[in-house]
C-alpha atoms as a PDB file:
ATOM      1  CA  UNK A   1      -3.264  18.491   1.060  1.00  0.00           C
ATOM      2  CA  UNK A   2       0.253  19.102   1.918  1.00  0.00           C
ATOM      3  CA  UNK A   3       2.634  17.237   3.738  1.00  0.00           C
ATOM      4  CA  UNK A   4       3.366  17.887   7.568  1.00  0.00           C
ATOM      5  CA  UNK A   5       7.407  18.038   8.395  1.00  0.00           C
ATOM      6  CA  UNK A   6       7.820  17.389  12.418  1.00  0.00           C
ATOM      7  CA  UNK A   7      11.722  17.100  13.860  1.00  0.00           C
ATOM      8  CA  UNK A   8      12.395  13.488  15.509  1.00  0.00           C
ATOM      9  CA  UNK A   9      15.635  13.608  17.619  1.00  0.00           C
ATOM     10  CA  UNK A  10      13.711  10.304  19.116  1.00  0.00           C
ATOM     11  CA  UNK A  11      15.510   6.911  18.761  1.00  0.00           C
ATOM     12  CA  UNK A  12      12.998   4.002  16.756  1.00  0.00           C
ATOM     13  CA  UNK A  13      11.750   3.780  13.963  1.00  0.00           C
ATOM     14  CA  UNK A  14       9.207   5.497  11.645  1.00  0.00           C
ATOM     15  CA  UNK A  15       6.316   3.472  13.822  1.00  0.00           C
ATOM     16  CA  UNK A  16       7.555   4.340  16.687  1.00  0.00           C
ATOM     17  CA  UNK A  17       7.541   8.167  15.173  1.00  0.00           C
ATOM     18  CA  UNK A  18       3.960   7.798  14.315  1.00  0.00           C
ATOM     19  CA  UNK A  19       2.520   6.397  17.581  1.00  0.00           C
ATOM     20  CA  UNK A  20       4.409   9.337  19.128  1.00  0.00           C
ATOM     21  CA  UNK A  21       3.106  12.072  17.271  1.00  0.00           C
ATOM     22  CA  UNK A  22      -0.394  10.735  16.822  1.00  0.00           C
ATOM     23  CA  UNK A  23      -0.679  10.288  20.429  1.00  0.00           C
ATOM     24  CA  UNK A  24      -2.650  13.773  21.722  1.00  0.00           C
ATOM     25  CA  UNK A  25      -4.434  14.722  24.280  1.00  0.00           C
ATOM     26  CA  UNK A  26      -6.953  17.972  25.208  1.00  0.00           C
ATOM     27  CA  UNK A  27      -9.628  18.643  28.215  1.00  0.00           C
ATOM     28  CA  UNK A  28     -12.157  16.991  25.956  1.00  0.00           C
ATOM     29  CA  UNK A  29     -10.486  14.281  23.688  1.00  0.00           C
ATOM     30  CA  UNK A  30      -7.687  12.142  23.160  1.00  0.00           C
ATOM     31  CA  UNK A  31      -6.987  10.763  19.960  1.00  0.00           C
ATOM     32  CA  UNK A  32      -4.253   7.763  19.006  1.00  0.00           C
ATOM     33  CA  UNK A  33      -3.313   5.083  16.763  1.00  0.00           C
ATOM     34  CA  UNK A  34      -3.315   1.250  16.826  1.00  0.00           C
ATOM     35  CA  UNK A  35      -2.520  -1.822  14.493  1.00  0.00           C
ATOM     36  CA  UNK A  36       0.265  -0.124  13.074  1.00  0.00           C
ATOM     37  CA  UNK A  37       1.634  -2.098  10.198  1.00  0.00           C
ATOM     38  CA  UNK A  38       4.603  -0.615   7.890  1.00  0.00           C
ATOM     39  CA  UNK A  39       4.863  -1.641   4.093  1.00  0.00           C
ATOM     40  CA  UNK A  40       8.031   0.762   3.414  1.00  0.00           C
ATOM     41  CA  UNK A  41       7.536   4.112   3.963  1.00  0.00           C
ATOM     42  CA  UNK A  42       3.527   3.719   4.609  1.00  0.00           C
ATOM     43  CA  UNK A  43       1.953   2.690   7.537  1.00  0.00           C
ATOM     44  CA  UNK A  44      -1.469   1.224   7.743  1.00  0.00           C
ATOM     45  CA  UNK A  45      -3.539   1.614  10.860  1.00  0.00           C
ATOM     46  CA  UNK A  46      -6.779   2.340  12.830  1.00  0.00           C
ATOM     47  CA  UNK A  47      -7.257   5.714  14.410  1.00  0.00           C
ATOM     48  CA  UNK A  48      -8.687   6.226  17.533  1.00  0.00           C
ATOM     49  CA  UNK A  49     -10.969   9.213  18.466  1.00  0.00           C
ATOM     50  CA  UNK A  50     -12.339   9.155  22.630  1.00  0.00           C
ATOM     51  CA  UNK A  51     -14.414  12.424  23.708  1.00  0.00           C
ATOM     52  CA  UNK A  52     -13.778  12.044  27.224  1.00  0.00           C
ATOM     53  CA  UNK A  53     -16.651  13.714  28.209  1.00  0.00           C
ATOM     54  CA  UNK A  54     -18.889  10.168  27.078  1.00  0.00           C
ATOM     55  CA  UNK A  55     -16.374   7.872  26.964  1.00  0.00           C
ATOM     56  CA  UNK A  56     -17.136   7.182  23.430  1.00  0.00           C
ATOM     57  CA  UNK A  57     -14.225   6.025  21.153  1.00  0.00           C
ATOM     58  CA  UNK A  58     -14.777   6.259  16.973  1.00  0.00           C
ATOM     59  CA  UNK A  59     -12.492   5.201  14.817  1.00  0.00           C
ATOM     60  CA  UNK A  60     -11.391   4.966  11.232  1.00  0.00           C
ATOM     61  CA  UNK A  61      -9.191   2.774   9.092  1.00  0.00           C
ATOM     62  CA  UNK A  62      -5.888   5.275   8.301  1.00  0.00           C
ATOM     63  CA  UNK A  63      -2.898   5.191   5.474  1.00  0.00           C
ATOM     64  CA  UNK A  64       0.012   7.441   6.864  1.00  0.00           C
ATOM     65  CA  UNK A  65       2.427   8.145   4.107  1.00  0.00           C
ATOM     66  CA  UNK A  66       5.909   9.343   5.728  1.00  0.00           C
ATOM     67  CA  UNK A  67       9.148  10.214   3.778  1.00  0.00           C
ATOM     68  CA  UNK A  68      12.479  11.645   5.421  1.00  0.00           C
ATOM     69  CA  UNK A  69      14.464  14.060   3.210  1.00  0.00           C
ATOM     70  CA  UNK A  70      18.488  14.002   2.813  1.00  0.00           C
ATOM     71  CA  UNK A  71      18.966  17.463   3.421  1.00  0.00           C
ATOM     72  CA  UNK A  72      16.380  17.567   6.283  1.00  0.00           C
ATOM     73  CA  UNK A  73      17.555  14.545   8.306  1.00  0.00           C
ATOM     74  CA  UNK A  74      15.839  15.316  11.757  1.00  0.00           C
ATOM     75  CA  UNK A  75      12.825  15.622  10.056  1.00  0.00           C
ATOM     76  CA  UNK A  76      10.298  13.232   8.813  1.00  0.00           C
ATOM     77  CA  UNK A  77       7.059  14.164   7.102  1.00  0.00           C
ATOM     78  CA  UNK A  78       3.845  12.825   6.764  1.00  0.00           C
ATOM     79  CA  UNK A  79       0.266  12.353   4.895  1.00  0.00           C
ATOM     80  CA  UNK A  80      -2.541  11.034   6.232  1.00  0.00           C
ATOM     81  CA  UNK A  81      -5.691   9.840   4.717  1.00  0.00           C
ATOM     82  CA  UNK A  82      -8.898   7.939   6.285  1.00  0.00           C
ATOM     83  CA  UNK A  83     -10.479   5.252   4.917  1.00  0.00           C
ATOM     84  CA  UNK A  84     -13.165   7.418   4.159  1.00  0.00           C
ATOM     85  CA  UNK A  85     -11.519   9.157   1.607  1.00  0.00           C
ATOM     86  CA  UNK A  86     -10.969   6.042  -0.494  1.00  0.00           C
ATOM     87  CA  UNK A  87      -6.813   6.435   0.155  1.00  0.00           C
ATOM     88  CA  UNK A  88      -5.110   4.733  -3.289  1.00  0.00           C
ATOM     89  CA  UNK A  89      -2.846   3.020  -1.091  1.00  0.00           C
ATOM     90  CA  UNK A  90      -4.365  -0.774  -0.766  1.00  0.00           C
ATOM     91  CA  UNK A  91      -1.495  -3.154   0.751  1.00  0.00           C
ATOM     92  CA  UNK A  92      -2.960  -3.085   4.081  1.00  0.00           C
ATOM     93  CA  UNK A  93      -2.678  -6.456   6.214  1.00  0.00           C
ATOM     94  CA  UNK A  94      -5.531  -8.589   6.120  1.00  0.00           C
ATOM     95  CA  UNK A  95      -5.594  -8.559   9.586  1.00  0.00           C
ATOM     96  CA  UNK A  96      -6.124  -4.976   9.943  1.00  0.00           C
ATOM     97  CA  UNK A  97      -8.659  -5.061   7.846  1.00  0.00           C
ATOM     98  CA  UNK A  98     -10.445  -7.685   9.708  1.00  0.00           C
ATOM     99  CA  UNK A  99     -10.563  -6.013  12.767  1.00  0.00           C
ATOM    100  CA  UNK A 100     -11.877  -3.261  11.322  1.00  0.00           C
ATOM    101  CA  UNK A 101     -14.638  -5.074   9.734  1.00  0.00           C
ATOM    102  CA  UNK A 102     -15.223  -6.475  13.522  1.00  0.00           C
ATOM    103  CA  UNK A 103     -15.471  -3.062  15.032  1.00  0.00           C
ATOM    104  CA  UNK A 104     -18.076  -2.307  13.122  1.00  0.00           C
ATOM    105  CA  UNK A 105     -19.352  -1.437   9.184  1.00  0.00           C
ATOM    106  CA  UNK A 106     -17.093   1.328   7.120  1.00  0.00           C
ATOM    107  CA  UNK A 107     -18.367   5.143   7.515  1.00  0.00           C
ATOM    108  CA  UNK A 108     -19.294   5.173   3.795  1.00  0.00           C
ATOM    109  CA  UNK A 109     -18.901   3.609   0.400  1.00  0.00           C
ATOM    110  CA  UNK A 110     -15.329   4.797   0.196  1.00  0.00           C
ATOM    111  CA  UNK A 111     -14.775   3.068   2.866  1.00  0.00           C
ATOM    112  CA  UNK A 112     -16.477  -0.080   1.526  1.00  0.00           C
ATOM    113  CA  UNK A 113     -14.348  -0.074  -1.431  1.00  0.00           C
ATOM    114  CA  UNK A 114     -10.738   0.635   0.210  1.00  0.00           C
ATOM    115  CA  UNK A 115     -11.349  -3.049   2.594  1.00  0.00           C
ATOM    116  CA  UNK A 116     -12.539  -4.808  -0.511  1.00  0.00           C
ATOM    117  CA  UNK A 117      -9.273  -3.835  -2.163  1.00  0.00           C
ATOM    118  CA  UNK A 118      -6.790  -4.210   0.170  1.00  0.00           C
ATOM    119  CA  UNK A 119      -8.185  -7.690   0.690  1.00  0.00           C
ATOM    120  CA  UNK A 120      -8.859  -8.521  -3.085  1.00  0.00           C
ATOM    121  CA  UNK A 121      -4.729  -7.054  -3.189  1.00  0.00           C
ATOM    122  CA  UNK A 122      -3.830  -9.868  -0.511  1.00  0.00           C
ATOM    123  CA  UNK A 123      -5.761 -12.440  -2.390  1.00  0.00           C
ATOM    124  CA  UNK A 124      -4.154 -11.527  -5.768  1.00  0.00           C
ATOM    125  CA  UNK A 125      -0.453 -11.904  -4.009  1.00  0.00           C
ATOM    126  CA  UNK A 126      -1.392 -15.009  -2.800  1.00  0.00           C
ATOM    127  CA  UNK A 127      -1.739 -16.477  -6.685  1.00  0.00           C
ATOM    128  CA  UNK A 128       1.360 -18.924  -7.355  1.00  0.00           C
ATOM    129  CA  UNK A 129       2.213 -18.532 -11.358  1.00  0.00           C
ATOM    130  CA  UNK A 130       4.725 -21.009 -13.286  1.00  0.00           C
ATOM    131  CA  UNK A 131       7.116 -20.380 -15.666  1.00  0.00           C
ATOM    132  CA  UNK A 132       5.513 -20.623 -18.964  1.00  0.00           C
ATOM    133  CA  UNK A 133       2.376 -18.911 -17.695  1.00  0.00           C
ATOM    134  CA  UNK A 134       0.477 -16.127 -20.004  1.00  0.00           C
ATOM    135  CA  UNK A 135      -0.885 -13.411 -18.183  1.00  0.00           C
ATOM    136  CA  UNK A 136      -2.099 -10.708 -19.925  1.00  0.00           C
ATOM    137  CA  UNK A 137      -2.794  -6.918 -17.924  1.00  0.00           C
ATOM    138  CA  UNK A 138      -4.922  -4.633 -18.107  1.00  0.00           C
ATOM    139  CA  UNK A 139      -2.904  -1.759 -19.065  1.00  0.00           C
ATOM    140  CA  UNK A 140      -0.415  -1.276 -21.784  1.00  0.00           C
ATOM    141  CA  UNK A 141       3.057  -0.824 -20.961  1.00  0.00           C
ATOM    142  CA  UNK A 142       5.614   1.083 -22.600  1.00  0.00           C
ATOM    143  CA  UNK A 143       9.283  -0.268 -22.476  1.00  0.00           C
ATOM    144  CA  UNK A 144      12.825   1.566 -23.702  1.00  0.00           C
ATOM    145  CA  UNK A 145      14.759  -1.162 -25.216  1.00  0.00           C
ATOM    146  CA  UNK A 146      18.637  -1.622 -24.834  1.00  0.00           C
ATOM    147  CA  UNK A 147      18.917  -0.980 -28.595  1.00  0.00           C
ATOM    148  CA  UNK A 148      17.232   2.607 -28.244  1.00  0.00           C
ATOM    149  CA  UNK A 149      13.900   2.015 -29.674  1.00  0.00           C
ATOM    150  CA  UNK A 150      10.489   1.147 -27.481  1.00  0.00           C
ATOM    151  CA  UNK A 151       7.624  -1.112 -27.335  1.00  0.00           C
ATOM    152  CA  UNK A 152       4.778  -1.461 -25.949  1.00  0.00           C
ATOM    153  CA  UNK A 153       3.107  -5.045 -24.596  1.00  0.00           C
ATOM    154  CA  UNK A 154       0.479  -6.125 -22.236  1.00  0.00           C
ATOM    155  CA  UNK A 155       0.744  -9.503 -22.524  1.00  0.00           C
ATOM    156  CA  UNK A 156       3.650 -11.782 -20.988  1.00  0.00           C
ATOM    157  CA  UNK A 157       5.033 -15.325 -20.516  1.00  0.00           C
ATOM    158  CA  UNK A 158       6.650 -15.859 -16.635  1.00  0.00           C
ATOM    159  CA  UNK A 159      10.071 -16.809 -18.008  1.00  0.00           C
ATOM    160  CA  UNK A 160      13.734 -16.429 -15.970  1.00  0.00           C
ATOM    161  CA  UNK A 161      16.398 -13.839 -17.311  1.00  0.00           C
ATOM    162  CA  UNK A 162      20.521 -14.820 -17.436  1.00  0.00           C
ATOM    163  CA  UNK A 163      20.324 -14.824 -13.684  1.00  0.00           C
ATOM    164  CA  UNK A 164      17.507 -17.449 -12.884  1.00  0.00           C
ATOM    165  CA  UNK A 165      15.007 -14.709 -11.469  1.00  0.00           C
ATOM    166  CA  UNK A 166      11.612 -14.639 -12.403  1.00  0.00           C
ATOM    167  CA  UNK A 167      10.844 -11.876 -15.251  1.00  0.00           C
ATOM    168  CA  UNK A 168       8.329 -11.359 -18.239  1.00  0.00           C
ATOM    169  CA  UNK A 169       9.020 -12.515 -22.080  1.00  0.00           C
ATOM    170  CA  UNK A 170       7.306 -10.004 -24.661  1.00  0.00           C
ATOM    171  CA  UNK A 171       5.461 -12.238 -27.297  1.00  0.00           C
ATOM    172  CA  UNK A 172       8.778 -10.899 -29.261  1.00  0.00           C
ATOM    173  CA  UNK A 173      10.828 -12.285 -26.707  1.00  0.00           C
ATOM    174  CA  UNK A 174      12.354  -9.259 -25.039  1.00  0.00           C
ATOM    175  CA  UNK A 175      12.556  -9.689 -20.997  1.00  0.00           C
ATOM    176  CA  UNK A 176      11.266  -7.229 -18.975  1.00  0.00           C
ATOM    177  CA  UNK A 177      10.529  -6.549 -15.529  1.00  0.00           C
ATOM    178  CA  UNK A 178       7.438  -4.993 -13.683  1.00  0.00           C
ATOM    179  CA  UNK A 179       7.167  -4.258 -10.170  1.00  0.00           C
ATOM    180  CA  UNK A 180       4.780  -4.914  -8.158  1.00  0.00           C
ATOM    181  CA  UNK A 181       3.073  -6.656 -10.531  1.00  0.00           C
ATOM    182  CA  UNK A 182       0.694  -8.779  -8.598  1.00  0.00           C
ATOM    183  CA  UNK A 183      -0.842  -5.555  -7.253  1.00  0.00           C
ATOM    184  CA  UNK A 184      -1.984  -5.174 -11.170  1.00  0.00           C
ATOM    185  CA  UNK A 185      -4.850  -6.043 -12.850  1.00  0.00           C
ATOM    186  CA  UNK A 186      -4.279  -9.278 -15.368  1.00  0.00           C
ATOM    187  CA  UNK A 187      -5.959 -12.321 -16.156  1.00  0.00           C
ATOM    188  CA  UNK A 188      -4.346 -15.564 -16.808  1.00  0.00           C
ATOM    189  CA  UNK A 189      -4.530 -17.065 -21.028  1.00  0.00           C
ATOM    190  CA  UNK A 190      -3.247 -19.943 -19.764  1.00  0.00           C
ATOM    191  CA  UNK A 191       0.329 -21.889 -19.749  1.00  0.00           C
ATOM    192  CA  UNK A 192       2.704 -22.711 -22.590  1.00  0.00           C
END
């Protein structure tokens, strides 16, 4: 699926954007958005379906991706993806997914899966780790070093570089840095 480009000339934000152009209306539906919650450029929500012939709503947990271009700058674009679909975006707000989960059970096992990882992703950046702690990931990564060469390592002692910010020491004792990192999946060896 492709990304949809709409022109904004609206004052707000990206949110505001969203709940704007999500908001439609025909004879027999209407269809909107709720919860919106913005982690950068994607927004986490729960869309709204009403067939106003019943009065029945549905609904569906949704990840809107948006991005605005330099050279198109009236213009923002977006990607959306339901729950259902098993969207590898999982930073949604525990809250979100709570009230989801209290509106009723996911769709499918897609579904099922996306809640238990956005809220095994808040858990995860809840963990507090000390300097001197060994955590070792998952995954290999592959580092260019300032010297020219590169090295790979998956498993790192929570140490501070020259400007007192928390960063990685390679068992060799190169610092690195890794975004994101609590989103990852490590285990902790223990603490030096």
């Amino acid at each position: 699926m492709g990304w949809t480009g709409t022109q904004w000339f609206g004052s707000g934000s990206r949110k505001d954007f969203l709940k704007h152009t999500f908001l439609q209306k025909s004879e027999t539906h209407t269809w909107w958005i709720s919860d919106v919650s913005m982690r950068g450029a994607v927004a986490y929500c729960i869309h709204w379906q009403k067939d106003e012939t019943t009065g029945i709503e549905t609904h569906e947990g949704m990840v809107i991706l948006t991005e605005k271009r330099k050279d198109d700058p009236h213009w923002i674009y977006h990607k959306e993806v339901g729950e259902s679909c098993l969207p590898y975006y999982f930073d949604a707000p525990v809250s979100l997914i709570k009230k989801l989960n209290e509106l009723g059970e996911p769709f499918n096992d897609n579904a099922r899966q996306w809640r238990d990882r956005c809220l095994e992703n808040a858990q995860r950046a809840k963990i507090k780790v000390e300097l001197g702690t060994i955590i070792q990931f998952m995954k290999t990564f592959k580092f260019t070093s300032r010297t020219g060469g590169s090295f790979e390592e998956k498993t790192f002692t929570i140490a501070t570089d020259w400007n007192g910010k928390k960063a990685f020491r390679t068992q060799t004792g190169q610092l690195c840095r890794i975004p994101n990192w609590k989103k990852l999946e490590y285990r902790v060896l223990g603490v030096q």
